[in-house]
PDB file of N, CA and C in Angstrom:
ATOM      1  N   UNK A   1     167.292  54.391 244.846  1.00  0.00           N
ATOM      2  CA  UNK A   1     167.773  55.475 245.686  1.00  0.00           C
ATOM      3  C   UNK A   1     168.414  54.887 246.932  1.00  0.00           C
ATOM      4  N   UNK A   2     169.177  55.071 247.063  1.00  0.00           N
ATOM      5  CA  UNK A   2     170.176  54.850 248.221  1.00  0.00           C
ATOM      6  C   UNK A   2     169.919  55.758 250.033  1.00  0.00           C
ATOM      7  N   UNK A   3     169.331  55.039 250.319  1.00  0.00           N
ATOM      8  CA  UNK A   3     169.305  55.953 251.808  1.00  0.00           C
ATOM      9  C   UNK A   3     170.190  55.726 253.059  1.00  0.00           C
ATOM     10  N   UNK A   4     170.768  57.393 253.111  1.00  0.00           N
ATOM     11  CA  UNK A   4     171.192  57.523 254.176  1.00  0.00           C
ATOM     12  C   UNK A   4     171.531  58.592 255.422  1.00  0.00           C
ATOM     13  N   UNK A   5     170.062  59.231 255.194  1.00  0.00           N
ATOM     14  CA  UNK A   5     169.909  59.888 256.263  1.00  0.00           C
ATOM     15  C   UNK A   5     168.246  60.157 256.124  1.00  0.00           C
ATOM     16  N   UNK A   6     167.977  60.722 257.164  1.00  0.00           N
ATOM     17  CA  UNK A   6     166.567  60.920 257.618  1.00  0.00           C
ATOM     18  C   UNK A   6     166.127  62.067 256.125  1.00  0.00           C
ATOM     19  N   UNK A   7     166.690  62.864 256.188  1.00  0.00           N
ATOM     20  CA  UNK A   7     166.403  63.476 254.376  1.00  0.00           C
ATOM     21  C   UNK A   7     165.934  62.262 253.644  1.00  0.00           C
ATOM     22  N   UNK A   8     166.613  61.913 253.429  1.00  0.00           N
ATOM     23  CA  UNK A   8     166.676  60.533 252.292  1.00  0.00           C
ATOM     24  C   UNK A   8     165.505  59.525 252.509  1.00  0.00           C
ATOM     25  N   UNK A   9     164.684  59.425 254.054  1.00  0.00           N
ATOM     26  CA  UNK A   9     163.777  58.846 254.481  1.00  0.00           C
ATOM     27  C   UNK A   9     162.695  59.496 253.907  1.00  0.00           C
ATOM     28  N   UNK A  10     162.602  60.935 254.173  1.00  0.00           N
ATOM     29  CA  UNK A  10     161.943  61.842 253.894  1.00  0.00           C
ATOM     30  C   UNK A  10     161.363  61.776 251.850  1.00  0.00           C
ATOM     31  N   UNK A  11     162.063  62.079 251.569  1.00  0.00           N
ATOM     32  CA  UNK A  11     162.159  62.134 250.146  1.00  0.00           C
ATOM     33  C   UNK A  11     161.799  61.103 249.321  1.00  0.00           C
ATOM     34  N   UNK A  12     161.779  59.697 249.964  1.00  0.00           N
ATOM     35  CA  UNK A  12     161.647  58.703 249.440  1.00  0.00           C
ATOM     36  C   UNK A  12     160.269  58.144 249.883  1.00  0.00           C
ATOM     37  N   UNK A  13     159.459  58.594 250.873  1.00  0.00           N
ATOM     38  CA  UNK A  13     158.271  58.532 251.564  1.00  0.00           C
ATOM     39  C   UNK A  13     157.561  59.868 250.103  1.00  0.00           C
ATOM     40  N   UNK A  14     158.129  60.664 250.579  1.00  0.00           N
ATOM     41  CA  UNK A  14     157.596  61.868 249.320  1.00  0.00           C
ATOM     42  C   UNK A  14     157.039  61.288 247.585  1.00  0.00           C
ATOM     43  N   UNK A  15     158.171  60.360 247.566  1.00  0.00           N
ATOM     44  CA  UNK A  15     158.104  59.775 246.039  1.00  0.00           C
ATOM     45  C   UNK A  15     156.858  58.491 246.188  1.00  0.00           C
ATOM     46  N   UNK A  16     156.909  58.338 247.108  1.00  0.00           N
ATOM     47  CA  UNK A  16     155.851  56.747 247.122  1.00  0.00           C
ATOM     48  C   UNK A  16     154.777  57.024 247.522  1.00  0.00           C
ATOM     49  N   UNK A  17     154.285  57.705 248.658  1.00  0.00           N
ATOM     50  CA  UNK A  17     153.025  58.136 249.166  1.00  0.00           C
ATOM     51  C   UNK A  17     152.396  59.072 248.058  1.00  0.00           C
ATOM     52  N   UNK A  18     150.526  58.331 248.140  1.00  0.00           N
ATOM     53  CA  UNK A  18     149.931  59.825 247.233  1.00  0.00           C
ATOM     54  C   UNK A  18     149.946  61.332 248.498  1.00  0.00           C
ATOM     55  N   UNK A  19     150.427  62.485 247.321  1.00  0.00           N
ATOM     56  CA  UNK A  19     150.281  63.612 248.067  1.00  0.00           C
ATOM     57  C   UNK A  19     149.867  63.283 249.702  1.00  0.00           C
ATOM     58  N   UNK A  20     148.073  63.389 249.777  1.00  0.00           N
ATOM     59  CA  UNK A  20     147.267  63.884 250.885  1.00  0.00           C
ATOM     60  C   UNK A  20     147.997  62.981 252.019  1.00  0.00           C
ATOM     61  N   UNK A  21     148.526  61.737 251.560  1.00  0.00           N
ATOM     62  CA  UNK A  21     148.871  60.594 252.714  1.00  0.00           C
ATOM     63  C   UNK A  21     150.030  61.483 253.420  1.00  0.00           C
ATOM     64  N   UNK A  22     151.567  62.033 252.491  1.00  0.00           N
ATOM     65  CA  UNK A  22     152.747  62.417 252.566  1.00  0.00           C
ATOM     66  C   UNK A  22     152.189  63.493 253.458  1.00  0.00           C
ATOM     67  N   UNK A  23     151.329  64.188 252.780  1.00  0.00           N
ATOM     68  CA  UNK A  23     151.381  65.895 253.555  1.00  0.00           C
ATOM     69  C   UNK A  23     150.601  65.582 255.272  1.00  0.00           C
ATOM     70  N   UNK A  24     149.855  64.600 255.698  1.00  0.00           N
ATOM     71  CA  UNK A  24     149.520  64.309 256.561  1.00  0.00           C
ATOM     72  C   UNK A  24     150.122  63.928 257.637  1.00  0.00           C
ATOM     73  N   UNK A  25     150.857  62.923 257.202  1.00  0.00           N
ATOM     74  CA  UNK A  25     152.171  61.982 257.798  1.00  0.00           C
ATOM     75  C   UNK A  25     153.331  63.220 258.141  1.00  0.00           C
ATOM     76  N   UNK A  26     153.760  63.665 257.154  1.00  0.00           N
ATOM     77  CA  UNK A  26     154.690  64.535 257.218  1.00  0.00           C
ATOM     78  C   UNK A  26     154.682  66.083 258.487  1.00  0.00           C
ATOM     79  N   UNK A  27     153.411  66.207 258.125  1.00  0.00           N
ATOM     80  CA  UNK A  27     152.970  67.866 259.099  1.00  0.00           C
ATOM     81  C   UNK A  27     152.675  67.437 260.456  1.00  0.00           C
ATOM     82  N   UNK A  28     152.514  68.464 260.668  1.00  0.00           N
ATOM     83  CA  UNK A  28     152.235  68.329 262.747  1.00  0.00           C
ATOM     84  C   UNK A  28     150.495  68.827 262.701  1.00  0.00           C
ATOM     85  N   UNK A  29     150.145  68.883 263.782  1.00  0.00           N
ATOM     86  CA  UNK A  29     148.868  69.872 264.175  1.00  0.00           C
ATOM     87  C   UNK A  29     149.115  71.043 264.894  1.00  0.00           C
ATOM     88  N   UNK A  30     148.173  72.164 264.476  1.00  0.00           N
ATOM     89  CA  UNK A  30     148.109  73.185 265.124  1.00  0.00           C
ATOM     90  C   UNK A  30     149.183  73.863 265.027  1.00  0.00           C
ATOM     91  N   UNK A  31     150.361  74.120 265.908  1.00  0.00           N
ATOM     92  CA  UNK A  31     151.486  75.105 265.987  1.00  0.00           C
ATOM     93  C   UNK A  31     152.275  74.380 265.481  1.00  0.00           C
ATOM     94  N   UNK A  32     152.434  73.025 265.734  1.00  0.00           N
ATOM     95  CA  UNK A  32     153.637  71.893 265.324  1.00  0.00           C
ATOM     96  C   UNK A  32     154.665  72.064 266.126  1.00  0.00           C
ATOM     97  N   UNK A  33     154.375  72.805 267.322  1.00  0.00           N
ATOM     98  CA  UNK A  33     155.507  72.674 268.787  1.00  0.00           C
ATOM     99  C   UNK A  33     155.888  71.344 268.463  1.00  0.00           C
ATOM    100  N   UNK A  34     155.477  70.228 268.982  1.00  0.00           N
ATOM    101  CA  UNK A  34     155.648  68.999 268.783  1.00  0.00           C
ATOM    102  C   UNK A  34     156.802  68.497 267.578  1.00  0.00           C
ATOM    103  N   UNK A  35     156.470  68.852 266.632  1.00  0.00           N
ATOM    104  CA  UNK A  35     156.575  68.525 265.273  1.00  0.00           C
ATOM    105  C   UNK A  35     158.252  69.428 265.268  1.00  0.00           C
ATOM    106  N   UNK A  36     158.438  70.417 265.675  1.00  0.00           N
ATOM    107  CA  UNK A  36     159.891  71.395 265.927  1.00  0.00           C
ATOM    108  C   UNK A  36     160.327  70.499 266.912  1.00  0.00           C
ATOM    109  N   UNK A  37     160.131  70.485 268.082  1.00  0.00           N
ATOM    110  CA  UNK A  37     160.727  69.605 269.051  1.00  0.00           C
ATOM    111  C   UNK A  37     161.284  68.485 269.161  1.00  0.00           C
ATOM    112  N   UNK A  38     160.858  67.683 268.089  1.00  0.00           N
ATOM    113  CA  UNK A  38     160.887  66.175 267.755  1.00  0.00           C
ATOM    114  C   UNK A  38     162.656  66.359 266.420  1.00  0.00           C
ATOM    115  N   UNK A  39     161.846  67.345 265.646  1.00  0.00           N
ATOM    116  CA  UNK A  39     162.826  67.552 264.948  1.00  0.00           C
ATOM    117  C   UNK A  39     164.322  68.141 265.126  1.00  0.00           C
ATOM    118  N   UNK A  40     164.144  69.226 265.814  1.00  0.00           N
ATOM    119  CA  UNK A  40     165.225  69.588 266.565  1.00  0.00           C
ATOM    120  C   UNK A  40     166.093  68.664 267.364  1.00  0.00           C
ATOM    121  N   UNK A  41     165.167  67.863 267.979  1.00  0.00           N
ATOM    122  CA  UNK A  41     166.076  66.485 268.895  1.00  0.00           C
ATOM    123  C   UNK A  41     166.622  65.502 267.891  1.00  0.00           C
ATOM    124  N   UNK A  42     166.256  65.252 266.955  1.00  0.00           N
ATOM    125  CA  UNK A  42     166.715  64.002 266.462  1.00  0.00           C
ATOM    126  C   UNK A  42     167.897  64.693 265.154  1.00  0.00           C
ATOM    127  N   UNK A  43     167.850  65.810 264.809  1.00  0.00           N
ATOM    128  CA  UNK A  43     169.167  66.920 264.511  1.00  0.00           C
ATOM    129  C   UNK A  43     170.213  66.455 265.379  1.00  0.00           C
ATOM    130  N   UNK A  44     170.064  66.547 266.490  1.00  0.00           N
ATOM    131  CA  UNK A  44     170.915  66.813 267.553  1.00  0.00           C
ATOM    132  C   UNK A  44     171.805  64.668 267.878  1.00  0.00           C
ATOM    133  N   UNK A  45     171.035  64.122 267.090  1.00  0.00           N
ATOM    134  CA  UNK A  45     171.481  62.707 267.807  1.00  0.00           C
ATOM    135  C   UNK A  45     173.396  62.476 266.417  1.00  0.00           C
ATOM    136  N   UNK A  46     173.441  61.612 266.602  1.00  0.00           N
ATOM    137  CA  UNK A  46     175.112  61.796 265.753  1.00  0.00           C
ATOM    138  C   UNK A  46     174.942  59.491 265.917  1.00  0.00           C
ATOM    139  N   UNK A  47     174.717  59.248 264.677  1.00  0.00           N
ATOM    140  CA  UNK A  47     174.831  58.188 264.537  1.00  0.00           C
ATOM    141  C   UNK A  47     176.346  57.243 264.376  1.00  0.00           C
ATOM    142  N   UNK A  48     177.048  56.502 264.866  1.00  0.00           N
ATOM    143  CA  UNK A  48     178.662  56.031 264.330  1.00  0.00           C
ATOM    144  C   UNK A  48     178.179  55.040 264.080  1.00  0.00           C
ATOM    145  N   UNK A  49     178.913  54.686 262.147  1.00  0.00           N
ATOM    146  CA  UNK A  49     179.109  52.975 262.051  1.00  0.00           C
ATOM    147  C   UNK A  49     180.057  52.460 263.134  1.00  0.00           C
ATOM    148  N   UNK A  50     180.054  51.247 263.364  1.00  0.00           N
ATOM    149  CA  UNK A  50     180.313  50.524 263.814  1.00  0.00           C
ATOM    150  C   UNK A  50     181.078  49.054 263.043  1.00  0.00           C
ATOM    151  N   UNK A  51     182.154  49.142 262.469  1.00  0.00           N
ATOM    152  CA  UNK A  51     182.169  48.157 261.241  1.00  0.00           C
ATOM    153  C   UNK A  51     183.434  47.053 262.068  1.00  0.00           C
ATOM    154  N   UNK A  52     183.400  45.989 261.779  1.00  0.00           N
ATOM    155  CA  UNK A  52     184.348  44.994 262.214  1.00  0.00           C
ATOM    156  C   UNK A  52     184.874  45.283 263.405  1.00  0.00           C
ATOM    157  N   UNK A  53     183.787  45.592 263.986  1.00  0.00           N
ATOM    158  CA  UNK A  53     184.322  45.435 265.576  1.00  0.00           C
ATOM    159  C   UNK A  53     183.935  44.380 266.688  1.00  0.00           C
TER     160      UNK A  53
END
């Protein structure tokens, strides 16, 4: 599998971890304010290659 984006991080953690590890790792606590916040910000970042420069 070829990764290249945080999906792709996601999904590939999904395939290798047993369940209880993934669903642990993966979830927040409580409301998951945290867990939205974190996510929402890193939505928001915009990565550029950088090639032969």
């Amino acid at each position: 599998m070829r990764i290249a984006s945080l999906a792709d991080y996601r999904e590939a953690a999904r395939r290798r971890l047993p369940p209880f590890l993934f669903e642990y790792v993966d979830g927040g606590s409580y409301a998951e304010a945290t867990l939205r916040r974190n996510t929402h910000d890193l939505a928001d970042l915009e990565l550029r290659q950088r090639i032969l420069r």
